[in-house]
Protein backbone atom coordinates (compact mmCIF):
# COMPACT_ATOMS: atom_id res chain seq x y z
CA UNK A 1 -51.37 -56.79 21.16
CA UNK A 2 -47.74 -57.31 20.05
CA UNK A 3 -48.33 -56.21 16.69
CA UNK A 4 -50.09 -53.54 17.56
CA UNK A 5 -47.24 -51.94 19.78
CA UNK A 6 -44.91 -52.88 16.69
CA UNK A 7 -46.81 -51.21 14.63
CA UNK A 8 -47.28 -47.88 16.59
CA UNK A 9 -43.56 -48.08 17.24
CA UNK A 10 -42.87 -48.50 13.33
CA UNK A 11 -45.39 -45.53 12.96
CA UNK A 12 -43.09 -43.25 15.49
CA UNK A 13 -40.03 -44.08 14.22
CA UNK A 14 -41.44 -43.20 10.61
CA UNK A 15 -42.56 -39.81 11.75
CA UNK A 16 -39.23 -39.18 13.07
CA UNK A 17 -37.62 -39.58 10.29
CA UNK A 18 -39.94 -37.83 8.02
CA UNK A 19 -39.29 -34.59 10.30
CA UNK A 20 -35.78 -35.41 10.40
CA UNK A 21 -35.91 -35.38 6.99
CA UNK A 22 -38.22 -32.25 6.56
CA UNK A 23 -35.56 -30.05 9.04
CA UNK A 24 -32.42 -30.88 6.92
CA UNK A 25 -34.19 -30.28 3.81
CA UNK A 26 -35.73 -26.81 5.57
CA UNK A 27 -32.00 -26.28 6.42
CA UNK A 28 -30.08 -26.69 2.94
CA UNK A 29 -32.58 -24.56 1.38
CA UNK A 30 -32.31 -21.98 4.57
CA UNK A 31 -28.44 -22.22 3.74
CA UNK A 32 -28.93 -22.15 -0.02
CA UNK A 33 -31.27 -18.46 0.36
CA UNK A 34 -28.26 -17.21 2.31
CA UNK A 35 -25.84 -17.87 -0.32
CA UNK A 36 -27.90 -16.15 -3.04
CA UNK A 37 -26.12 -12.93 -3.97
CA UNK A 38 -28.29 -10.17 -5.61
CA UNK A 39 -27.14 -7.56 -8.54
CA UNK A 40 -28.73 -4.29 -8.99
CA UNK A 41 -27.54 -2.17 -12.10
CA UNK A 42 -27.35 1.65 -11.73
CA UNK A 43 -29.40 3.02 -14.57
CA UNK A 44 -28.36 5.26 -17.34
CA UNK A 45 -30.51 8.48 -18.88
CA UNK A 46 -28.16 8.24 -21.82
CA UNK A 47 -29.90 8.66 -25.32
CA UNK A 48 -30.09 4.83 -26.99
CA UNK A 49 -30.22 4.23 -30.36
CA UNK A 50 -31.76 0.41 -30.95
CA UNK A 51 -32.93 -1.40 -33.66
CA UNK A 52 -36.82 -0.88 -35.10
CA UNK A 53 -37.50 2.27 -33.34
CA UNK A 54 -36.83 6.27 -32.98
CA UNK A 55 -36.24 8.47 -36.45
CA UNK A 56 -36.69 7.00 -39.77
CA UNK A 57 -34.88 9.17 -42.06
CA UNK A 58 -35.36 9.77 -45.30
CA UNK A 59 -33.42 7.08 -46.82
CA UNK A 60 -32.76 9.31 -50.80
CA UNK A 61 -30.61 11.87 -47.62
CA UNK A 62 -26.98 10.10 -46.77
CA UNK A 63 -26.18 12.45 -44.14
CA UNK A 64 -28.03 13.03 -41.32
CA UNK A 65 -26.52 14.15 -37.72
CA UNK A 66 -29.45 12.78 -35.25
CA UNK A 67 -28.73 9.06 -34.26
CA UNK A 68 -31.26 6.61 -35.83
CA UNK A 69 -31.05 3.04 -36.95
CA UNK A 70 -34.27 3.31 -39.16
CA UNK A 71 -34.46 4.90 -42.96
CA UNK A 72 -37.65 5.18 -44.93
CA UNK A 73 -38.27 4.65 -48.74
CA UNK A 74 -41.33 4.85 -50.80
CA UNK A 75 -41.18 3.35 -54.58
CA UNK A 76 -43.77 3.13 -57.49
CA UNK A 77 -45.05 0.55 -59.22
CA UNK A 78 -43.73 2.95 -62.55
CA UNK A 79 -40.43 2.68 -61.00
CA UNK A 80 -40.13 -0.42 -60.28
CA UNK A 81 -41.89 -2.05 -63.20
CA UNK A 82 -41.76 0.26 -66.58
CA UNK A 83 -41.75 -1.91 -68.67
CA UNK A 84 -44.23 -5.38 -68.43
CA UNK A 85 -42.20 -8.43 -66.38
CA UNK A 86 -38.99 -6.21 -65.79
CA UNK A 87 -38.50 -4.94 -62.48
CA UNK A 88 -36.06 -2.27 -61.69
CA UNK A 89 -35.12 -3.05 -58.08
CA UNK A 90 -31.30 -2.09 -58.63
CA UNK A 91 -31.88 1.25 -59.93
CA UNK A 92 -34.29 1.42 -57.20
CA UNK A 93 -31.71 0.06 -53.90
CA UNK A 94 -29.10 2.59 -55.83
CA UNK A 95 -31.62 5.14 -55.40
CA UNK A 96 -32.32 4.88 -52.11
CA UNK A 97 -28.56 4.13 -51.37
CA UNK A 98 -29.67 0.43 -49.33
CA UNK A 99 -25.99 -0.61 -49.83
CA UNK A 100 -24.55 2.56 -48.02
CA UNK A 101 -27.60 2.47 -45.36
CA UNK A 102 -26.95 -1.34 -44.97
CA UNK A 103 -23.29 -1.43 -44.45
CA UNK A 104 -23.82 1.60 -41.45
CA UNK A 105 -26.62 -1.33 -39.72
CA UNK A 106 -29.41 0.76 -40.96
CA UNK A 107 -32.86 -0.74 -41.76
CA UNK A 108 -35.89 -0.07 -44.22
CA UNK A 109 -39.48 0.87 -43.90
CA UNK A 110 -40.78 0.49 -47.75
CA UNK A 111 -43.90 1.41 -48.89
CA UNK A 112 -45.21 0.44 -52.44
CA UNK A 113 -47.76 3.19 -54.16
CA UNK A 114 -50.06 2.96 -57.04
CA UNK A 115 -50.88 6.66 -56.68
CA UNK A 116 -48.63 9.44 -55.18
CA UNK A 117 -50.30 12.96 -55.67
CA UNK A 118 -47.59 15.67 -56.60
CA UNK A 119 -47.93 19.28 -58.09
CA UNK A 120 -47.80 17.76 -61.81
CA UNK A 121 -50.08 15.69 -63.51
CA UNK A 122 -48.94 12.07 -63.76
CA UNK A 123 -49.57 8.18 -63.30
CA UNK A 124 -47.66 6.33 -60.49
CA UNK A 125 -48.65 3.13 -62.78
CA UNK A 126 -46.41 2.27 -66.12
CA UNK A 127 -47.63 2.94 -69.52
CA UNK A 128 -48.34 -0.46 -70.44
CA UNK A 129 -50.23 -1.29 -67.30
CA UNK A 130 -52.44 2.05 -67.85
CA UNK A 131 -53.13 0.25 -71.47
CA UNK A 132 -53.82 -2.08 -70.38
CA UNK A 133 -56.57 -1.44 -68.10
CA UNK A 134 -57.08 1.17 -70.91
CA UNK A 135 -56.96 4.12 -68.85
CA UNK A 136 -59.41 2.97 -66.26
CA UNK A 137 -59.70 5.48 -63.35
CA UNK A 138 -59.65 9.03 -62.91
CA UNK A 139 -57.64 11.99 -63.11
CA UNK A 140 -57.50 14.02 -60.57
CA UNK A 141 -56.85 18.00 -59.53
CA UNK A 142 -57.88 18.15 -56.20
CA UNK A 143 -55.58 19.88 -52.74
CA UNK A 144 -54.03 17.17 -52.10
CA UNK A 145 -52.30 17.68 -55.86
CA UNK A 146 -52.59 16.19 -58.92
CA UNK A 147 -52.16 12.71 -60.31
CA UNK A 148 -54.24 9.61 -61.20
CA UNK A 149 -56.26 6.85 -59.09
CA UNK A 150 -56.98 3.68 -60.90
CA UNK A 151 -60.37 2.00 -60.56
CA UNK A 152 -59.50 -0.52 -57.76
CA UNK A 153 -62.20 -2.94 -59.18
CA UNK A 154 -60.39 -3.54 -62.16
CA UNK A 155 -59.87 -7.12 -62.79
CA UNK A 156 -56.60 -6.56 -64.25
CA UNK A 157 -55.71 -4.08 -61.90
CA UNK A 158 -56.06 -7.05 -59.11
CA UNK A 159 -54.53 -9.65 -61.14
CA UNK A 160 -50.77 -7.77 -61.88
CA UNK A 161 -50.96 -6.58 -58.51
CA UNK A 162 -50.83 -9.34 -56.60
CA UNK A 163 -48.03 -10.39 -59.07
CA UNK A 164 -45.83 -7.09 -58.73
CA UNK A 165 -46.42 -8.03 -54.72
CA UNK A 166 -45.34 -11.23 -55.09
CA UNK A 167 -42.20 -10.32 -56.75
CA UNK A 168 -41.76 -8.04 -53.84
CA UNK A 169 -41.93 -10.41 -51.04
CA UNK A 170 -39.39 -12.74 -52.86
CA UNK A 171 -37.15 -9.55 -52.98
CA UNK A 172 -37.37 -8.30 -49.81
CA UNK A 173 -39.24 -10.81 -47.24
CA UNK A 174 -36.08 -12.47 -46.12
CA UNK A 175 -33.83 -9.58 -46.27
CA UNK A 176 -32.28 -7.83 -43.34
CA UNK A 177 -31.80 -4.82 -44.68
CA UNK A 178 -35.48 -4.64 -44.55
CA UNK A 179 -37.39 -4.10 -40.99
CA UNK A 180 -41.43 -2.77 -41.71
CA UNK A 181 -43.50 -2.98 -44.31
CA UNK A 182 -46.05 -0.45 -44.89
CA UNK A 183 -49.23 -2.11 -46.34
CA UNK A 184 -49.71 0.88 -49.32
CA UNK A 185 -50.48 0.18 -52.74
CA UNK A 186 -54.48 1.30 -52.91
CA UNK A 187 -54.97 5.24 -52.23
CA UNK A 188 -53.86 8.58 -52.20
CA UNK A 189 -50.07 7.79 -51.21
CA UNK A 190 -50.65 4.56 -50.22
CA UNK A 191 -52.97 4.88 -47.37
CA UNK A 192 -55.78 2.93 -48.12
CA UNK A 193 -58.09 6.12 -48.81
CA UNK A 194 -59.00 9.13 -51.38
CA UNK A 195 -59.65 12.34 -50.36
CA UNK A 196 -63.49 11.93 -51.13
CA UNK A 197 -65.89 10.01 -53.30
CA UNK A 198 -65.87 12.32 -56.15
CA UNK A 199 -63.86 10.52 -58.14
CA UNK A 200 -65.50 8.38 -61.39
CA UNK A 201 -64.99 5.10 -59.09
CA UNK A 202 -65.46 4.58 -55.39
CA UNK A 203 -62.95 3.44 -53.09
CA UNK A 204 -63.40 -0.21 -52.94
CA UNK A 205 -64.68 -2.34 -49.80
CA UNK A 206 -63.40 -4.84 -48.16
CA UNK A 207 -64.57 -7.26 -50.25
CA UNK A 208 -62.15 -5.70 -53.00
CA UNK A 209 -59.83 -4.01 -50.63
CA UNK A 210 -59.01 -7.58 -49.49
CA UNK A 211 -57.77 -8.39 -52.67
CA UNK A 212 -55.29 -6.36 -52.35
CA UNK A 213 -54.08 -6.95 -48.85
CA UNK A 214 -53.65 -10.90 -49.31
CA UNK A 215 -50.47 -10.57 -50.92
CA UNK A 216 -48.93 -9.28 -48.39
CA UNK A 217 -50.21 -11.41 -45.87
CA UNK A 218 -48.85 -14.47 -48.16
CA UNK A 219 -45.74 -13.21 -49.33
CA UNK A 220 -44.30 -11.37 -46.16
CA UNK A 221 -44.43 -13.82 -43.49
CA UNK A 222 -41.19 -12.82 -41.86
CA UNK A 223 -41.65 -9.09 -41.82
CA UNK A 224 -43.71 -7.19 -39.42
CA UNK A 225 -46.43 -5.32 -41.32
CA UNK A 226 -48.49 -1.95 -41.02
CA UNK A 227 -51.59 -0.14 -42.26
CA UNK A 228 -52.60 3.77 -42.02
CA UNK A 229 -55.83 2.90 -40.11
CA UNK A 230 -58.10 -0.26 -38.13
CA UNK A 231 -58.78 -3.12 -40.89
CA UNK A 232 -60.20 -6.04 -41.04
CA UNK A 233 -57.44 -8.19 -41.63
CA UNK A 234 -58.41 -11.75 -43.20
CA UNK A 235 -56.11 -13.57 -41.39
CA UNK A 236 -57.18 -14.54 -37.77
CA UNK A 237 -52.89 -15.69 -37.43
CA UNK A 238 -51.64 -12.39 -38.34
CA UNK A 239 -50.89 -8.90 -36.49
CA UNK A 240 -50.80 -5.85 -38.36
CA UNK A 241 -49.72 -2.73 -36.81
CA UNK A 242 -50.89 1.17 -37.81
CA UNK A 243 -49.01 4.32 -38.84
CA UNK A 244 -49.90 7.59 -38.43
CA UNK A 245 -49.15 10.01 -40.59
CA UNK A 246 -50.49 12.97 -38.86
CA UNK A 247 -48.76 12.82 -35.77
CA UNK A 248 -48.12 16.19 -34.00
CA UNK A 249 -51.95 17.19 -35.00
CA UNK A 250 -53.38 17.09 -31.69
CA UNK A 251 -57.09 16.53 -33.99
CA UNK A 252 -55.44 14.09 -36.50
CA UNK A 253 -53.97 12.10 -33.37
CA UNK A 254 -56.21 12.40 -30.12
CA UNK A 255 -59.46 12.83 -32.04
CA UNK A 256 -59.06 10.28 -34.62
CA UNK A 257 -55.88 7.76 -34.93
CA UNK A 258 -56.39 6.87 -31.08
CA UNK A 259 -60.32 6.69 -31.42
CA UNK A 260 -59.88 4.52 -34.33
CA UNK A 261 -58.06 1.87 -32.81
CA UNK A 262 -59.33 2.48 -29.12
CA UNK A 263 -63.22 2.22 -30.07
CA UNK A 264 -63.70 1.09 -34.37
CA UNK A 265 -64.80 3.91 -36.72
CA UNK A 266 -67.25 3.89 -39.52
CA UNK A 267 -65.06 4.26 -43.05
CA UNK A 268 -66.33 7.11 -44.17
CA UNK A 269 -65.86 6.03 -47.83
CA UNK A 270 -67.38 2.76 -47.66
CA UNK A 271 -69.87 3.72 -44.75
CA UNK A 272 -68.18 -0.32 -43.26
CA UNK A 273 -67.91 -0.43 -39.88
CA UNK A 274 -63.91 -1.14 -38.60
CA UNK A 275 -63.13 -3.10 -36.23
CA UNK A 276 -61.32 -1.74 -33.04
CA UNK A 277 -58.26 -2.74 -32.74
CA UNK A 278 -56.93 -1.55 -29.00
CA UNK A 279 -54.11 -3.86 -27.99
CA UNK A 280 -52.37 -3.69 -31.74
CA UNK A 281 -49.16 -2.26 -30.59
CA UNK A 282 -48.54 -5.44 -27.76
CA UNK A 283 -48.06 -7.58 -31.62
CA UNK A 284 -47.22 -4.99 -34.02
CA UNK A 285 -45.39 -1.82 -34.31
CA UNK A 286 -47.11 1.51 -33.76
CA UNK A 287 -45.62 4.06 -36.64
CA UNK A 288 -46.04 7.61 -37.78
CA UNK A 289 -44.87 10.94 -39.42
CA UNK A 290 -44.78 14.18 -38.68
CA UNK A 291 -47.75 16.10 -40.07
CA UNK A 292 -46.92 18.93 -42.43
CA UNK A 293 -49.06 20.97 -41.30
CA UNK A 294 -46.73 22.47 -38.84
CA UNK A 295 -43.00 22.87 -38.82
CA UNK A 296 -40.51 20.59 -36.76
CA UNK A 297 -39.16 23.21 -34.90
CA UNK A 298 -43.10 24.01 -34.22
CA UNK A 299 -43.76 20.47 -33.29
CA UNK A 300 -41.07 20.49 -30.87
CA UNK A 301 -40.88 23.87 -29.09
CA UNK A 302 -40.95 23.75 -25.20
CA UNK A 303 -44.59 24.70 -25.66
CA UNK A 304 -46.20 21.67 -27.64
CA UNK A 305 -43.33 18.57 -26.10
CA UNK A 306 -46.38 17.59 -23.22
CA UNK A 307 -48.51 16.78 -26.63
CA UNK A 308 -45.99 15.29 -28.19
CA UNK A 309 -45.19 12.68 -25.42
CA UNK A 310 -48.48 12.16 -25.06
CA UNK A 311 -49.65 11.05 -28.30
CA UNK A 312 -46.25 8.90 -28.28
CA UNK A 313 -47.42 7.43 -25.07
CA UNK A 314 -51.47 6.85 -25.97
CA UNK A 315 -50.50 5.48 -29.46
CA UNK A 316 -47.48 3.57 -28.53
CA UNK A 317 -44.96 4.79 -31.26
CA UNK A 318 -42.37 2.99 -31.96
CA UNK A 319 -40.54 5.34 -34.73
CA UNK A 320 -41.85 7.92 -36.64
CA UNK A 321 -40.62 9.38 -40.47
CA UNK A 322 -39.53 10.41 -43.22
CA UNK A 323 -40.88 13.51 -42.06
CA UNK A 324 -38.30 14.09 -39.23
CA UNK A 325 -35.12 16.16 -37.79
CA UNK A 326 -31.86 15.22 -39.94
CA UNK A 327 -29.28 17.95 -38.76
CA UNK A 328 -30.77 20.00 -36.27
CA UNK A 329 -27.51 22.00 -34.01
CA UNK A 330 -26.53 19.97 -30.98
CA UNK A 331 -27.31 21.81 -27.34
CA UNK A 332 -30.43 24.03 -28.07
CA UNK A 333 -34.14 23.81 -26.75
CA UNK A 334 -35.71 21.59 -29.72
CA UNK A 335 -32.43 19.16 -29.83
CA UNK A 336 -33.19 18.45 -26.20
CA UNK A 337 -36.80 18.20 -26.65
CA UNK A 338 -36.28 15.58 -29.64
CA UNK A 339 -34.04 13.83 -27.41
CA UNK A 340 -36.93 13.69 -24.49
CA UNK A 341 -39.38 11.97 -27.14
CA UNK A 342 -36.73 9.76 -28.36
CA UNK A 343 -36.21 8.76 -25.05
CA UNK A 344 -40.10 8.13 -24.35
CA UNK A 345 -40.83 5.77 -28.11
CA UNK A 346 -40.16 2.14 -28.86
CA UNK A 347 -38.31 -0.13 -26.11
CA UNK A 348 -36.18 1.41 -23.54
CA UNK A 349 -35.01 -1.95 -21.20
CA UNK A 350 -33.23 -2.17 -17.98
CA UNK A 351 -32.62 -4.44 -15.26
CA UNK A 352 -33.87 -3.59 -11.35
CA UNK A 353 -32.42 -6.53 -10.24
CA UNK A 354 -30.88 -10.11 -10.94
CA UNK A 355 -29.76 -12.92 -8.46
CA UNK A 356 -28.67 -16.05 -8.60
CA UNK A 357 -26.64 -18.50 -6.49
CA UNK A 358 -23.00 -17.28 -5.23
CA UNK A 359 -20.99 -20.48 -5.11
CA UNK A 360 -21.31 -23.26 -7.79
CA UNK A 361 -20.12 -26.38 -9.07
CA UNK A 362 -18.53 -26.63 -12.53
CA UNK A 363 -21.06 -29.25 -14.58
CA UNK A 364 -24.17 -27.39 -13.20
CA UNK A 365 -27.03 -25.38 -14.50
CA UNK A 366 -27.16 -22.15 -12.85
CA UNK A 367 -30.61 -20.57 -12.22
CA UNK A 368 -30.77 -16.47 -12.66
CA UNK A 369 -33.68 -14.60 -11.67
CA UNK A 370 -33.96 -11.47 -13.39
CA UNK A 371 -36.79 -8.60 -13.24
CA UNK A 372 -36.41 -6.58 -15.92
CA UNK A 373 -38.14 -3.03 -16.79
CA UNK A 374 -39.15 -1.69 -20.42
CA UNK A 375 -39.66 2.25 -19.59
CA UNK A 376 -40.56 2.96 -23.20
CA UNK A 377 -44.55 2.85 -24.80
CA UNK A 378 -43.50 -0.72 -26.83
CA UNK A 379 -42.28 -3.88 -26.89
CA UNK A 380 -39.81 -5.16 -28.86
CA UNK A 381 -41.19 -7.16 -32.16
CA UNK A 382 -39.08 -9.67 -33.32
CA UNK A 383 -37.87 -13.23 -31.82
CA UNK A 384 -34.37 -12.21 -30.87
CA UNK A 385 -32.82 -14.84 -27.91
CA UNK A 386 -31.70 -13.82 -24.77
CA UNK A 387 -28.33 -14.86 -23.87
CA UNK A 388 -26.55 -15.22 -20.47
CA UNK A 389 -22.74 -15.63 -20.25
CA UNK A 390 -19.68 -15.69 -18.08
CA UNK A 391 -16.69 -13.75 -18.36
CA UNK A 392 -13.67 -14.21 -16.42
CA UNK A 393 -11.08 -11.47 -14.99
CA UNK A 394 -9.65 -10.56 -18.27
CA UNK A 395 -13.23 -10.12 -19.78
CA UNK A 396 -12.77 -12.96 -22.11
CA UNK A 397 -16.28 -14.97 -22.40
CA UNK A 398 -16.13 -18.70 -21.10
CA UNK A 399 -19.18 -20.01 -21.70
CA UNK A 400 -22.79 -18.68 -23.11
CA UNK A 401 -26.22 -19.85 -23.16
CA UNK A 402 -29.18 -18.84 -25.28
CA UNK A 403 -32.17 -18.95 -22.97
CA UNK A 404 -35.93 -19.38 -23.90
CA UNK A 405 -36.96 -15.92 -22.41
CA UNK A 406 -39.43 -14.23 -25.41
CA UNK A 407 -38.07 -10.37 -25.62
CA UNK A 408 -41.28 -9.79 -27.27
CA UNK A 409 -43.45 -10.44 -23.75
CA UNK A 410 -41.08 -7.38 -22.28
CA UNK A 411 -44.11 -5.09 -22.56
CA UNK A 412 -43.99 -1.88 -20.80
CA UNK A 413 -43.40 -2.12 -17.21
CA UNK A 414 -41.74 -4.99 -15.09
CA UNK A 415 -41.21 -8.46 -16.02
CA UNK A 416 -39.59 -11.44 -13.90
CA UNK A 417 -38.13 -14.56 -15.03
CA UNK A 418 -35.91 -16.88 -14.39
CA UNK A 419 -34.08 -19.04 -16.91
CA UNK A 420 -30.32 -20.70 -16.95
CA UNK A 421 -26.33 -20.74 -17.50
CA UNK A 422 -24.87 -23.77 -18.15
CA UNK A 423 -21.79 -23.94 -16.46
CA UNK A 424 -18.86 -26.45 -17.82
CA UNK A 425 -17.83 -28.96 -16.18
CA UNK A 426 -13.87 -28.47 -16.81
CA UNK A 427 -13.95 -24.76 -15.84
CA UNK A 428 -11.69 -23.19 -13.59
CA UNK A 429 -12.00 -22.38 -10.40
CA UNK A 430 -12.37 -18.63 -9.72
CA UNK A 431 -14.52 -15.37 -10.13
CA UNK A 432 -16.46 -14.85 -12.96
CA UNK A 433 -18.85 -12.30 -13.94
CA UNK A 434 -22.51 -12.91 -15.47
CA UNK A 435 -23.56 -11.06 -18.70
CA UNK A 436 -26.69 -10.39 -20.32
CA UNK A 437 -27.21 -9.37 -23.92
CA UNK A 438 -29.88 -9.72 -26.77
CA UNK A 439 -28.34 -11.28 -29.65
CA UNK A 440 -28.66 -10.22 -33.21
CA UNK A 441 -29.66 -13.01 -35.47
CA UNK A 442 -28.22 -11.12 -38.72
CA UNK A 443 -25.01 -10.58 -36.91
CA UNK A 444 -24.61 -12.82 -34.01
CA UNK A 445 -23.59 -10.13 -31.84
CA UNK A 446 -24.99 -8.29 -29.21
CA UNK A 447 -27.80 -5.97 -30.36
CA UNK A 448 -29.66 -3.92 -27.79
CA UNK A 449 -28.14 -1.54 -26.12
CA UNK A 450 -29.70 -0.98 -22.40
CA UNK A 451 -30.62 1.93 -19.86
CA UNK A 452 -28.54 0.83 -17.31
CA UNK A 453 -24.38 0.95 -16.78
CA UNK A 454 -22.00 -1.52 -17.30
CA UNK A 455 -22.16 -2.50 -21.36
CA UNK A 456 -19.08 -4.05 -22.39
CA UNK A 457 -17.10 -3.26 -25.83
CA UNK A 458 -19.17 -6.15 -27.31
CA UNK A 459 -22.74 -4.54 -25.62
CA UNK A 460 -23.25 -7.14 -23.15
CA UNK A 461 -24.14 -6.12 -20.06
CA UNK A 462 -22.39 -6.69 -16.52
CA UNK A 463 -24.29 -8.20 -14.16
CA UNK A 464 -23.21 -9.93 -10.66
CA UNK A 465 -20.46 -12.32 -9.97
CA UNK A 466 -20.74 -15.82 -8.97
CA UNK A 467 -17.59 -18.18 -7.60
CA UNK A 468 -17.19 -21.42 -8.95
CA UNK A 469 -15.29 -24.03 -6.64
């Protein structure tokens, strides 16, 4: 009976010092809510002009007035290769001024052609390459204008390709100056289709088509790539966005670029059935150009800006060009209207709120919860790091961390996380204020520029103060 008692007495003292326990641990963390301190940014309409997105100007024009961080440039394979095994890519980055573009943090969309229809007869191939295939295609007179499409099925034709491709991907895959490329190369212009099937050789199928595709997937690993429509792509590891080069056509768009990637299409070329390809633009950028068949100042009159936001919202457009505004007069109806869609495309980040603890120890990691909004139609698409910092009363940084935070999961909408600041263990007491920023990894400087007050001369952002004693 003795033991018994012991043991029940054991058992009670156990359970009183279990809830003992429980209440002082219920306590710090009741004392450790109330010394959380919460930071809400005030947000900023102000035009932003980021990296990857908004006008890509014609990169042959140095002077533009509109703000964009984007240039375009199209080259031929009689350009670039005129003669067999030489390749003319300084004539062609002095033609297209990628020093000058480079040195103002401008970046390139390329696209490589094989047949580029103009008012004059012509080949987009060289000489010797057209001999060597002897000829083997068609020319062509047709509305689109006049030039001459190879016979895609031409052994030969495959073979230098993928070599000319190669040479490409060694130029250009690893280079900053370079941000998209568009997957060209078999078409009128590049985009993967002829007007019809009246010419001496079909467009080729996928089967063929493929051939020429693989290159790129190979040799541009590190660069985000793009096709004009839905493709099979033969690589189950790889996203490939679409551009669209007929945005503004409220047909072209709403009627067949969304429907394409929304639902599949049958090629009408091939009669294959494409694949639909509906959440593209959460992996790969969503491009375009104004159509021609309408002027700018048409496109963006007070009376056609609800279609154009739309069909940036429904296809998710990141940036759209060459065919865009370059000088347009500051202060009138169409500069403001440009401004509204520029405002709409791409990424557009802010932070609703961030909070972390108000007093801290030096030595310690610091938790920060942040929920962060992206109010534009994309994501961002590359694998730049998030970095927190401190700065002290003079603005000078103290101490940074890179977190683990993926910028490319900020999809449209709100986002929460929560990551860390290390703080050192030597620093000085005192206020400090926590930063945010996106770091560039071609420059190591803060790259992003966000909605919201409070960017510092380096474009990190202010966010709330924390004591450390």
């Amino acid at each position: 009976m003795m033991k018994i008692r012991k043991s029940k007495y054991a058992i009670s003292i156990g359970i009183a010092l279990l809830s003992g326990c429980l209440l002082l641990n219920y306590g710090v963390s009741a004392l450790q809510s109330r010394q959380m301190t919460t930071f809400r940014p005030v947000p900023s309409s102000e035009l932003l002009t980021n990296p990857y997105m908004g006008l890509a100007v014609d990169a042959e024009e140095t002077e533009s007035t509109e703000p964009h961080k984007l240039v375009y440039a199209e080259l031929t394979w009689r350009d670039l290769e005129p003669e067999k095994g030489i390749y003319r890519f300084e004539e062609f980055e002095q033609k297209v001024h990628m020093r000058q573009w480079t040195e103002q943090g401008m970046k390139f969309i390329l696209r490589f052609m094989m047949d580029n229809p103009t008012q004059e007869a012509h080949q987009d191939i060289p000489d010797w390459l057209s001999q060597e295939i002897s000829a083997d295609g068609t020319w062509y007179d047709i509305s689109y204008g006049k030039g001459f499409s190879p016979n895609y099925n031409n052994e030969k034709l495959i073979a230098y390709h993928q070599k000319i491709i190669s040479k490409l991907a060694e130029r250009y895959n690893s280079s900053p100056a370079v941000a998209f490329i568009e997957l060209g190369s078999i078409g009128h212009w590049g985009e993967w289709h002829t007007k019809d099937d009246s010419l001496n050789h079909p467009f080729p199928g996928t089967d063929v088509a493929n051939r020429y595709l693989t290159p790129y997937i190979n040799g541009f690993t590190d660069k985000q790539l793009l096709m004009r429509r839905p493709y099979p792509v033969p690589s189950k590891d790889r996203s490939v966005g679409l551009f669209n080069d007929v945005f503004g056509s409220e047909d072209g768009t709403m009627k067949e670029f969304v429907p394409w990637f929304q639902k599949g299409y049958s090629f009408w070329l091939t009669g294959e059935q494409m694949p639909a390809m509906p959440d593209f633009w959460m992996y790969a950028p969503s491009g375009g150009e104004f159509t021609s068949e309408h002027s700018l100042e048409t496109h963006l009159s007070s009376a056609n800006l609800d279609s154009m936001l739309k069909q940036v919202q429904v296809s998710h457009t990141s940036w759209l060009g060459p065919n865009v505004p370059t000088n347009w007069i500051r202060n009138t109806t169409r500069q403001t209207n440009l401004e509204k869609l520029l405002k709409t495309m791409g990424y557009r980040f802010l932070v609703e709120s961030e909070r972390h603890p108000a007093i801290v120890k030096p030595g310690v990691n610091m938790p920060v919860d942040i929920l962060i909004k992206n109010e534009g139609v994309a994501p961002f698409y590359y694998s730049w790091k998030v970095e927190l910092s401190l700065a002290d009363a003079n603005e000078q940084l103290v101490t940074a961390s890179v977190t683990n935070e993926d910028v490319r999961s900020w999809l449209p909408g709100s986002k929460k996380f929560t990551q860390s600041i290390a703080i050192p263990p030597h620093l000085a007491p005192g206020t400090y204020t926590l930063c945010l920023a996106i770091i560039d990894p071609d420059t190591g400087k803060a790259g992003i520029d966000f909605a919201m007050e409070g960017k510092r001369s380096d474009h990190r952002y202010r966010l709330g103060q924390v004591t450390i004693k």
